[in-house]
PDB file of N, CA and C in Angstrom:
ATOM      1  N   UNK A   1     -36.969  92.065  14.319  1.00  0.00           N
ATOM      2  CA  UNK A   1     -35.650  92.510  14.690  1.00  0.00           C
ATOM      3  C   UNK A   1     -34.632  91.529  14.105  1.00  0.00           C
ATOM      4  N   UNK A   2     -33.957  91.954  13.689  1.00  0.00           N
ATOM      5  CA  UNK A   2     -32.587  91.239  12.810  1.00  0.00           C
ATOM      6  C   UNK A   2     -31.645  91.063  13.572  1.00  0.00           C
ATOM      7  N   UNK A   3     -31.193  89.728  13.737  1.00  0.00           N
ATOM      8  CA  UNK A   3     -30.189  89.859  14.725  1.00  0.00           C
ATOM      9  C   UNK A   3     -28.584  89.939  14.529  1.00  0.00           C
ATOM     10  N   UNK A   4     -27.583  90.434  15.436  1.00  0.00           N
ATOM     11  CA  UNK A   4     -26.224  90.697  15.198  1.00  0.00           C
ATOM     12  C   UNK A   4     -25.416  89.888  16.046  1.00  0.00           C
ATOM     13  N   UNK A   5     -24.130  89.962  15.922  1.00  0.00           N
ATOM     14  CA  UNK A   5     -23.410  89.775  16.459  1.00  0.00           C
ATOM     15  C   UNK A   5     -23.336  89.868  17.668  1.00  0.00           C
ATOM     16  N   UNK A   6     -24.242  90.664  18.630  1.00  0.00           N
ATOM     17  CA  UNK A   6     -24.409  90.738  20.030  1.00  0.00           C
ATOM     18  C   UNK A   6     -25.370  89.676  20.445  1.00  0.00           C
ATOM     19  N   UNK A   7     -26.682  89.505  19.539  1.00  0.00           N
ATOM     20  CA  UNK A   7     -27.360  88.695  19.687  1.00  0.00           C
ATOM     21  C   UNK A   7     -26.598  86.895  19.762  1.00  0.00           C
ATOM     22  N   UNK A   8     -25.873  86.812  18.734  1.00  0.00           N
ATOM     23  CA  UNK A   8     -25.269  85.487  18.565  1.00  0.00           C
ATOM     24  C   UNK A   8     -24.492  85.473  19.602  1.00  0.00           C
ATOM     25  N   UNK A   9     -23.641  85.954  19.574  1.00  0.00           N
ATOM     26  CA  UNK A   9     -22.384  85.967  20.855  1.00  0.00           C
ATOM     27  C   UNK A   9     -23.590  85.564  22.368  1.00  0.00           C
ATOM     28  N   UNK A  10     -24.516  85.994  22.493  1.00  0.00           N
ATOM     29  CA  UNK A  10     -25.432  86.011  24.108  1.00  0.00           C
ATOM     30  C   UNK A  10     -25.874  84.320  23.827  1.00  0.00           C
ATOM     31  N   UNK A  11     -26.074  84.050  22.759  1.00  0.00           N
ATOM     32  CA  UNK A  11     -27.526  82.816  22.611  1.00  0.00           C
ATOM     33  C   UNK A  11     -26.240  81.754  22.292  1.00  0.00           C
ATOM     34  N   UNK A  12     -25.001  82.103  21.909  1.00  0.00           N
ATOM     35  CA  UNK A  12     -23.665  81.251  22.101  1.00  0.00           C
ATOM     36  C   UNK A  12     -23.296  80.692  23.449  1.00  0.00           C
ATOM     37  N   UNK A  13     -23.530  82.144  23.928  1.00  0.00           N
ATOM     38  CA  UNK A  13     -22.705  82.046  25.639  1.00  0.00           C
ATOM     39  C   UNK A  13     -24.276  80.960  26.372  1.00  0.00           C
ATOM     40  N   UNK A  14     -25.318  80.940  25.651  1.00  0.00           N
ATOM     41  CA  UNK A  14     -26.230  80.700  26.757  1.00  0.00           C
ATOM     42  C   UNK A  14     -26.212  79.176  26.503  1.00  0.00           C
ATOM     43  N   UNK A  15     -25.136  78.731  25.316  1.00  0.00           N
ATOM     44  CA  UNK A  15     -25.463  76.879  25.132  1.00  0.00           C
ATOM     45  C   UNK A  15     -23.976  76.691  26.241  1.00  0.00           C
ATOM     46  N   UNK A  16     -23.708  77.690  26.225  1.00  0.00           N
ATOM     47  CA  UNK A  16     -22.292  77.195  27.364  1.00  0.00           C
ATOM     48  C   UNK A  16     -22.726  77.382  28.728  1.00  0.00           C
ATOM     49  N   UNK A  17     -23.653  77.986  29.147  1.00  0.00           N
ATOM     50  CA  UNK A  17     -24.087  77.771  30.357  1.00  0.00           C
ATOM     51  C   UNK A  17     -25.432  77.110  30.679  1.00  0.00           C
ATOM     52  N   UNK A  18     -25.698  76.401  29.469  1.00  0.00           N
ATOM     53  CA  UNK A  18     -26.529  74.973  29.932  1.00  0.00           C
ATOM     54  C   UNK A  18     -26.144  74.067  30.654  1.00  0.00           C
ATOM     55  N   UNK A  19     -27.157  72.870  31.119  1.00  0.00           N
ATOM     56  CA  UNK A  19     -27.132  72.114  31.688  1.00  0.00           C
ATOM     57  C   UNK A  19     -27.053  70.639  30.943  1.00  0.00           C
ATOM     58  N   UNK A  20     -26.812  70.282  30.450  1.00  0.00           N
ATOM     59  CA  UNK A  20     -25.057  69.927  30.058  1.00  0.00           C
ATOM     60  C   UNK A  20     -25.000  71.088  28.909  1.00  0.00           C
ATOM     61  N   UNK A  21     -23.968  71.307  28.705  1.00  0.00           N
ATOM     62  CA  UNK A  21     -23.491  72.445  27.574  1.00  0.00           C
ATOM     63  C   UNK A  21     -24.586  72.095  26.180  1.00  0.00           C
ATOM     64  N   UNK A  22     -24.454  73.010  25.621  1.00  0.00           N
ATOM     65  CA  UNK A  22     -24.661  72.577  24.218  1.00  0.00           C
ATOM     66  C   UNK A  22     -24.287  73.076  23.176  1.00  0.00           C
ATOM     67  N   UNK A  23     -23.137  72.216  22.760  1.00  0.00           N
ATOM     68  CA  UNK A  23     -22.214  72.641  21.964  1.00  0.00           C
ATOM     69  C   UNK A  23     -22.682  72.149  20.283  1.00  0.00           C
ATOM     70  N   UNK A  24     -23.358  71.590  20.363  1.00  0.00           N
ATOM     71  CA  UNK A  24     -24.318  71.192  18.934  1.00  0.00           C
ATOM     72  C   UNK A  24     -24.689  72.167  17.923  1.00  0.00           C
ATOM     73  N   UNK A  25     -25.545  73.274  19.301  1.00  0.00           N
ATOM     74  CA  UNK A  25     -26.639  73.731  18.980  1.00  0.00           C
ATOM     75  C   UNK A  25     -25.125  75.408  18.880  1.00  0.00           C
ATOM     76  N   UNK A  26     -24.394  75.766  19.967  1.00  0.00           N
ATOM     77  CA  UNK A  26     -23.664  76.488  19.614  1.00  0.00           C
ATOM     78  C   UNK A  26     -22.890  76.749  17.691  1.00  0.00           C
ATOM     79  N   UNK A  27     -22.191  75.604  17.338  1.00  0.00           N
ATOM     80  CA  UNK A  27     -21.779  75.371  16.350  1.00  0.00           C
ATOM     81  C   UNK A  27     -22.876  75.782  14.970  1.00  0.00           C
ATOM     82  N   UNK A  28     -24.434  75.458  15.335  1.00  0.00           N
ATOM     83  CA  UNK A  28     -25.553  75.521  14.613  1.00  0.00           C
ATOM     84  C   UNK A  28     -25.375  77.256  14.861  1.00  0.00           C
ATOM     85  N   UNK A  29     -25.552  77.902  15.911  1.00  0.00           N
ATOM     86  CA  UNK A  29     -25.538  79.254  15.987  1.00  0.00           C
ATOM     87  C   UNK A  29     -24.761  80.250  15.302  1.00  0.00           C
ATOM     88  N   UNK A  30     -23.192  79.692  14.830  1.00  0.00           N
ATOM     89  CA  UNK A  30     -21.699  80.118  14.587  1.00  0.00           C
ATOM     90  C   UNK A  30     -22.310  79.940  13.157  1.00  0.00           C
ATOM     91  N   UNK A  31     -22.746  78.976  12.218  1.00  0.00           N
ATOM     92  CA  UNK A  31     -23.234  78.645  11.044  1.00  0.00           C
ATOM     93  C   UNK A  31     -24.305  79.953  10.638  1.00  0.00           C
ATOM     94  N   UNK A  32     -24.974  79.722  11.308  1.00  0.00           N
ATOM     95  CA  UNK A  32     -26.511  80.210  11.119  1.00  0.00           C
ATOM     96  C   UNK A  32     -25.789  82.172  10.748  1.00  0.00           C
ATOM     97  N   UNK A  33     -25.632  82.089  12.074  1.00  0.00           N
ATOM     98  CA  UNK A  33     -25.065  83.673  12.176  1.00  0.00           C
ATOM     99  C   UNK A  33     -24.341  84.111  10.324  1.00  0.00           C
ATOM    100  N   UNK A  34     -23.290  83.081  10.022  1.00  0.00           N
ATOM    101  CA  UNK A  34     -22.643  83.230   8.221  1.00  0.00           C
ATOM    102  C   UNK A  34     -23.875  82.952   7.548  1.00  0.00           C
ATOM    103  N   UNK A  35     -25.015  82.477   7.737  1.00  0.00           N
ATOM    104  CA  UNK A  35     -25.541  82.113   6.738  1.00  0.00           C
ATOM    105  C   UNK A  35     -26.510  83.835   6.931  1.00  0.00           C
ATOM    106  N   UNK A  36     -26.569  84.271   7.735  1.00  0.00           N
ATOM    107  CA  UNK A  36     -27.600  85.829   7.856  1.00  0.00           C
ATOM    108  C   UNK A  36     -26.650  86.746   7.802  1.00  0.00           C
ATOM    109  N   UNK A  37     -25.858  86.532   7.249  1.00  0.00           N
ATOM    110  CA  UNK A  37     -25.142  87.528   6.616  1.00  0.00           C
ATOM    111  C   UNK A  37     -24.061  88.747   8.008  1.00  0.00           C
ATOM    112  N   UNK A  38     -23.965  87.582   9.329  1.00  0.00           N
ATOM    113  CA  UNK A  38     -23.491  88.518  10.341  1.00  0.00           C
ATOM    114  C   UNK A  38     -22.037  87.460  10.132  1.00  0.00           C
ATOM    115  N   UNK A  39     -21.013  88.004  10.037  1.00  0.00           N
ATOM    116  CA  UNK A  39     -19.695  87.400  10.369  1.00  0.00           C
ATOM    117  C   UNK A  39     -19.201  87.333  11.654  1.00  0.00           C
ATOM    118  N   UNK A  40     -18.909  86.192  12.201  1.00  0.00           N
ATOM    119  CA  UNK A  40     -18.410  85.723  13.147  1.00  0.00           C
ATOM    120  C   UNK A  40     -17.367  86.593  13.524  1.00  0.00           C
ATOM    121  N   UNK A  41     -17.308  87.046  14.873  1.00  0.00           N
ATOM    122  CA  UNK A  41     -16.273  87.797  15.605  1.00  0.00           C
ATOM    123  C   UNK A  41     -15.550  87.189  16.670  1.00  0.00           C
ATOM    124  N   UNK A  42     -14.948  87.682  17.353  1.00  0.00           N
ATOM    125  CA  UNK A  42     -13.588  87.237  18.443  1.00  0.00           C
ATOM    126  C   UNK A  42     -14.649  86.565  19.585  1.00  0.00           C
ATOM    127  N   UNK A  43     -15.934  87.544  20.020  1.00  0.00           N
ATOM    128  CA  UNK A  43     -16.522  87.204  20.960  1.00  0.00           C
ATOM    129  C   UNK A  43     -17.549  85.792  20.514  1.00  0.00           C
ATOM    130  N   UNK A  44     -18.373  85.945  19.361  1.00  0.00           N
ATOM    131  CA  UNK A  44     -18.468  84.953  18.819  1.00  0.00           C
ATOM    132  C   UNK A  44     -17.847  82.980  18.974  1.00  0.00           C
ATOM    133  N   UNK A  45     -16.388  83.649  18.229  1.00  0.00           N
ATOM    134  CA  UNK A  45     -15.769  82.382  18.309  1.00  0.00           C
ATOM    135  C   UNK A  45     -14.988  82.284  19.422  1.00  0.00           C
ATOM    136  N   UNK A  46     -14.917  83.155  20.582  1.00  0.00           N
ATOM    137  CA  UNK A  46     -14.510  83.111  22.201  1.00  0.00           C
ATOM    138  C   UNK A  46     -16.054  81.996  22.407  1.00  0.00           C
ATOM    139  N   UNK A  47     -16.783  82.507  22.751  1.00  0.00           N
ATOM    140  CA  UNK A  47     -18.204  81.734  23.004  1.00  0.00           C
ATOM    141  C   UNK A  47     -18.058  80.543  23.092  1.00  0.00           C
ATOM    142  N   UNK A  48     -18.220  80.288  21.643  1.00  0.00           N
ATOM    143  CA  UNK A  48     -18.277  78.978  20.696  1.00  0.00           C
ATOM    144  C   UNK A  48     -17.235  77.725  21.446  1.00  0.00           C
ATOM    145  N   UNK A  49     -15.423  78.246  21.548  1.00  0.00           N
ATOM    146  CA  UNK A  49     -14.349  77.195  21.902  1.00  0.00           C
ATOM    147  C   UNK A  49     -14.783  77.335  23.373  1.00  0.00           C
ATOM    148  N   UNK A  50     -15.532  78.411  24.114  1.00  0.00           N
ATOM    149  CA  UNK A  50     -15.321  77.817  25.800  1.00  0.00           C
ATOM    150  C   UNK A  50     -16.840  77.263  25.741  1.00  0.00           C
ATOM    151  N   UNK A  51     -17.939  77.249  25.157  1.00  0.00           N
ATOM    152  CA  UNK A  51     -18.452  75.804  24.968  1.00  0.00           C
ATOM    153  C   UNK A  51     -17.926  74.588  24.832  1.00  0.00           C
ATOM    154  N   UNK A  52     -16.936  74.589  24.149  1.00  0.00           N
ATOM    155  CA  UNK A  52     -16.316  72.995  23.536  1.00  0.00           C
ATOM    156  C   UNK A  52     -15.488  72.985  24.598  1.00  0.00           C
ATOM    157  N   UNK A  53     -14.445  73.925  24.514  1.00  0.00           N
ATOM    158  CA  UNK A  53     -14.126  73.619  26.438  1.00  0.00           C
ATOM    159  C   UNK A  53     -14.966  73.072  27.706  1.00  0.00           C
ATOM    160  N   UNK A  54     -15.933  73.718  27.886  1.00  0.00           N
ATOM    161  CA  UNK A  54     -16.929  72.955  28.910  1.00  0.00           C
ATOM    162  C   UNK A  54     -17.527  71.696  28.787  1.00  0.00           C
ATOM    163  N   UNK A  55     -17.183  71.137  27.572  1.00  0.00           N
ATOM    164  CA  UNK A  55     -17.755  70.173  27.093  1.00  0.00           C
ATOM    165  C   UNK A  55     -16.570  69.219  27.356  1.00  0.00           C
ATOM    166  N   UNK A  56     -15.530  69.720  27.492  1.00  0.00           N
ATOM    167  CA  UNK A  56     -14.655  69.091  27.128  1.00  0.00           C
ATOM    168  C   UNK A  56     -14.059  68.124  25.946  1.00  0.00           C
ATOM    169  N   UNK A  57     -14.591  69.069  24.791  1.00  0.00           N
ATOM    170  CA  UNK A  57     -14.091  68.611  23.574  1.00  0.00           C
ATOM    171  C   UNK A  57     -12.902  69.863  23.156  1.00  0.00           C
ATOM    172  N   UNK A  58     -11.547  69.257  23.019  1.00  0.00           N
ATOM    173  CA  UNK A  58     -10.472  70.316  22.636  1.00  0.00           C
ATOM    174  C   UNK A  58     -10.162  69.854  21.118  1.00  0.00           C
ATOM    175  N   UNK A  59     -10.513  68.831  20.697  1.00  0.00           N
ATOM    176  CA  UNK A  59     -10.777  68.692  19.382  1.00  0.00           C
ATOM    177  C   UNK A  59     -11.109  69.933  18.490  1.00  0.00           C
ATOM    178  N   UNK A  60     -12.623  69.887  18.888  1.00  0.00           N
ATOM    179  CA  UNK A  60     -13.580  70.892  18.636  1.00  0.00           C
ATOM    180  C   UNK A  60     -13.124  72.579  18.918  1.00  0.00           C
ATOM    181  N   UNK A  61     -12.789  72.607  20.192  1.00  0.00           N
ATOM    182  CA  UNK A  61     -12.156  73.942  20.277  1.00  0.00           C
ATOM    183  C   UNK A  61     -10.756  74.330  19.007  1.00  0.00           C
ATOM    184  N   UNK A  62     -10.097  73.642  19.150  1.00  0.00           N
ATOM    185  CA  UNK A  62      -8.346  73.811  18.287  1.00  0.00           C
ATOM    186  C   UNK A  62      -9.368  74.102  17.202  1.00  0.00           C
ATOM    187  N   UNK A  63     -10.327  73.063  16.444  1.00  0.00           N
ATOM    188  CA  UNK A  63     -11.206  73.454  15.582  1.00  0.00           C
ATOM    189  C   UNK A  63     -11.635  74.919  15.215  1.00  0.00           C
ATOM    190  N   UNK A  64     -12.330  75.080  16.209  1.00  0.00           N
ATOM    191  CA  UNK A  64     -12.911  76.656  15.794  1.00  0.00           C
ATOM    192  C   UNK A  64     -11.536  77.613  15.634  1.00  0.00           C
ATOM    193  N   UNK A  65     -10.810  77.719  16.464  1.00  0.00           N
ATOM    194  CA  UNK A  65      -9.655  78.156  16.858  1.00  0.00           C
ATOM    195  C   UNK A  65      -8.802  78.165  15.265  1.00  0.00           C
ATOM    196  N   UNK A  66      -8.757  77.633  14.598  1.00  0.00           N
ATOM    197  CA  UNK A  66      -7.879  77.051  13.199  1.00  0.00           C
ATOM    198  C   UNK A  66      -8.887  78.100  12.287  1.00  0.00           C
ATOM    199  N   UNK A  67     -10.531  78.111  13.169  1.00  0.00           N
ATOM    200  CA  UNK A  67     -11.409  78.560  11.705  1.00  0.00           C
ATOM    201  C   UNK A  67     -11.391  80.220  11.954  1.00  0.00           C
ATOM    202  N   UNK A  68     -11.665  80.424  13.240  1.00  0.00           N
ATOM    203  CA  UNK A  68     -11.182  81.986  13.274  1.00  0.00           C
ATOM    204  C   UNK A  68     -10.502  82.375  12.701  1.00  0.00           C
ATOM    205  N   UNK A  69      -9.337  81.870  12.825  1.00  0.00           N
ATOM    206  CA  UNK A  69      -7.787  82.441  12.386  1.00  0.00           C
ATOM    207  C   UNK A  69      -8.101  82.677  11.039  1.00  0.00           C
ATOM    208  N   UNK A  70      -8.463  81.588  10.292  1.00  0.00           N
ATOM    209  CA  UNK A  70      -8.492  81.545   8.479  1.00  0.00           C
ATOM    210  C   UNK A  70      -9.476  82.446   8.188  1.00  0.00           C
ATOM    211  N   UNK A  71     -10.543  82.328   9.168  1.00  0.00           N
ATOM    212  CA  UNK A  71     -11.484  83.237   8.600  1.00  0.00           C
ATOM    213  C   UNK A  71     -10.916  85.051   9.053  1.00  0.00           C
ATOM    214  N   UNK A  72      -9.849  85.446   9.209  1.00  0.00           N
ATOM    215  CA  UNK A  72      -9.287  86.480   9.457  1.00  0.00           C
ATOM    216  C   UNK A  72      -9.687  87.025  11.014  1.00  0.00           C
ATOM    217  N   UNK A  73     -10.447  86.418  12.222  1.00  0.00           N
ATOM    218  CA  UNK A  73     -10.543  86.973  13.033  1.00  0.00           C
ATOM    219  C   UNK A  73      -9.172  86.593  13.860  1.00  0.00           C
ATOM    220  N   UNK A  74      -8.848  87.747  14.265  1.00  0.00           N
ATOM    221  CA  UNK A  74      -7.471  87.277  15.527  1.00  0.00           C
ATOM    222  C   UNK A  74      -8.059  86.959  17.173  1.00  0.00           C
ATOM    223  N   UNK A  75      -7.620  85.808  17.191  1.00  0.00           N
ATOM    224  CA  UNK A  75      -8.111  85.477  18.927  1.00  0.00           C
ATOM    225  C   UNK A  75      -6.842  86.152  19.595  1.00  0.00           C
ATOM    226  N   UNK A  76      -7.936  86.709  20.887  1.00  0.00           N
ATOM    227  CA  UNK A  76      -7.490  87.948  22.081  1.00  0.00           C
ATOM    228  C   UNK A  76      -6.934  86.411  23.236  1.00  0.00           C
ATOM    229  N   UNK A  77      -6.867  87.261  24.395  1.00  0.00           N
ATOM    230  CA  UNK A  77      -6.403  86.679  25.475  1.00  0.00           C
ATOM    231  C   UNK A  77      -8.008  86.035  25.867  1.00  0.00           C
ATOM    232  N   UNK A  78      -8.840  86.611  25.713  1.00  0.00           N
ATOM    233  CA  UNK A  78     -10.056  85.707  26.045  1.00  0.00           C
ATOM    234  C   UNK A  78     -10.488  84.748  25.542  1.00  0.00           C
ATOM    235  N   UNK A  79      -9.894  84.412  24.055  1.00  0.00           N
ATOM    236  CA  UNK A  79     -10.318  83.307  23.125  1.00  0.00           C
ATOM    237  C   UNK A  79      -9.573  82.040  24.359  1.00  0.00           C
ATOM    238  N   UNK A  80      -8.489  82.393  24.547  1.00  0.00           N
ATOM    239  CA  UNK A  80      -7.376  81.549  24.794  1.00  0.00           C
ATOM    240  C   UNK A  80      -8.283  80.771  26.779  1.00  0.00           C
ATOM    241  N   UNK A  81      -8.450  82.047  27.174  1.00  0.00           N
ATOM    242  CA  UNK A  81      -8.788  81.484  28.894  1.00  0.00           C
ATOM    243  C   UNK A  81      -9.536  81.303  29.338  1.00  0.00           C
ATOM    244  N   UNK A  82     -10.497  80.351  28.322  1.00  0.00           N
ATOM    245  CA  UNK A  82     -12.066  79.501  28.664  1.00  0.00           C
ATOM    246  C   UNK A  82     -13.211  80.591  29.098  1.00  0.00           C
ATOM    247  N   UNK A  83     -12.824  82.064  29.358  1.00  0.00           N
ATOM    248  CA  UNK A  83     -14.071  82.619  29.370  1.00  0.00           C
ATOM    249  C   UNK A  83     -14.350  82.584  30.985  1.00  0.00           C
ATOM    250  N   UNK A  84     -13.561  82.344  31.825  1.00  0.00           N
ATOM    251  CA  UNK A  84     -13.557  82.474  33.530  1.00  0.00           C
ATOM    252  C   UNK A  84     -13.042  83.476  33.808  1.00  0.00           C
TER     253      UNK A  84
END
């Protein structure tokens, strides 16, 4: 089974509800996903910044946040409100 964008977005959300986050392995997921030929989406890079949020890296979030944008996805109201 080949996986999509639903798949990434779930196995995203699931390093943000680790025990401590894991935002490492998220970022590795956001990669991986461009490298199999699935482009990163809103829910995707929603995922991804409320990992780095939970982590409390806003570095990292503004980060992804800068890469969405360029990479043409538009962040919704959910990119923006940590995903609570």
């Amino acid at each position: 089974m080949t996986p999509t964008s639903v798949t990434y977005t779930n196995a995203i959300g699931a390093c943000k509800r680790a025990e401590p986050p894991d935002l490492e392995r998220a970022l590795f997921l956001l990669d991986e996903a461009q490298k199999n030929g699935v482009e990163p989406n809103v829910f995707m890079y929603s995922a991804a910044i409320w990992t780095a949020e939970r982590c409390g890296d806003a570095k990292t979030a503004l980060f992804l946040l800068s890469s969405m944008e360029r990479n043409g996805c538009t962040p919704n109201a959910v990119s923006y409100d940590g995903g609570e």
